[in-house]
Protein backbone atom coordinates (compact mmCIF):
# COMPACT_ATOMS: atom_id res chain seq x y z
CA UNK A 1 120.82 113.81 10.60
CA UNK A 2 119.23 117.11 11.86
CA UNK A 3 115.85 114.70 13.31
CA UNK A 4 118.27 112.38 14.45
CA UNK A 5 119.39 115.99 16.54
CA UNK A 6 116.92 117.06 17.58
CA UNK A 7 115.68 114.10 19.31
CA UNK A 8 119.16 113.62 20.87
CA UNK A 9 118.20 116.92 22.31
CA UNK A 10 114.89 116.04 23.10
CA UNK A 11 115.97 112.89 25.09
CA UNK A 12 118.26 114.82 26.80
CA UNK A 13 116.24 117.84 27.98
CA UNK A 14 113.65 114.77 29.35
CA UNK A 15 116.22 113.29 30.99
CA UNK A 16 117.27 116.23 32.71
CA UNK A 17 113.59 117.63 33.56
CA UNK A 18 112.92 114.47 35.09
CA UNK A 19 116.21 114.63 37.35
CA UNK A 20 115.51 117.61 38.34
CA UNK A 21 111.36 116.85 39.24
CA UNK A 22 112.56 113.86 41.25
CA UNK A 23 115.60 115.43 43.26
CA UNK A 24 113.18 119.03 44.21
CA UNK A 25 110.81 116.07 45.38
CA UNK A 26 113.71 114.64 47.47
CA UNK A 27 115.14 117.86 48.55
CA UNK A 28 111.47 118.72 49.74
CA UNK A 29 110.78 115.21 51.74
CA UNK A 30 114.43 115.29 53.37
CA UNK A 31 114.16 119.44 54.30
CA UNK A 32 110.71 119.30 55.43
């Protein structure tokens, strides 16, 4: 249950880095 956990968490803090990588990319090509 507690591995299960942490790799919920894991996934999740991925997910989110990646969102945030590709949307400062965006932001960059659109404000530049």
């Amino acid at each position: 249950m507690d591995n299960f956990d942490m790799y919920k968490l894991a996934k999740v803090l991925i997910v989110v880095s990646i969102i945030m990588f590709v949307s400062g990319i965006l932001y960059l090509v659109f404000f530049t």
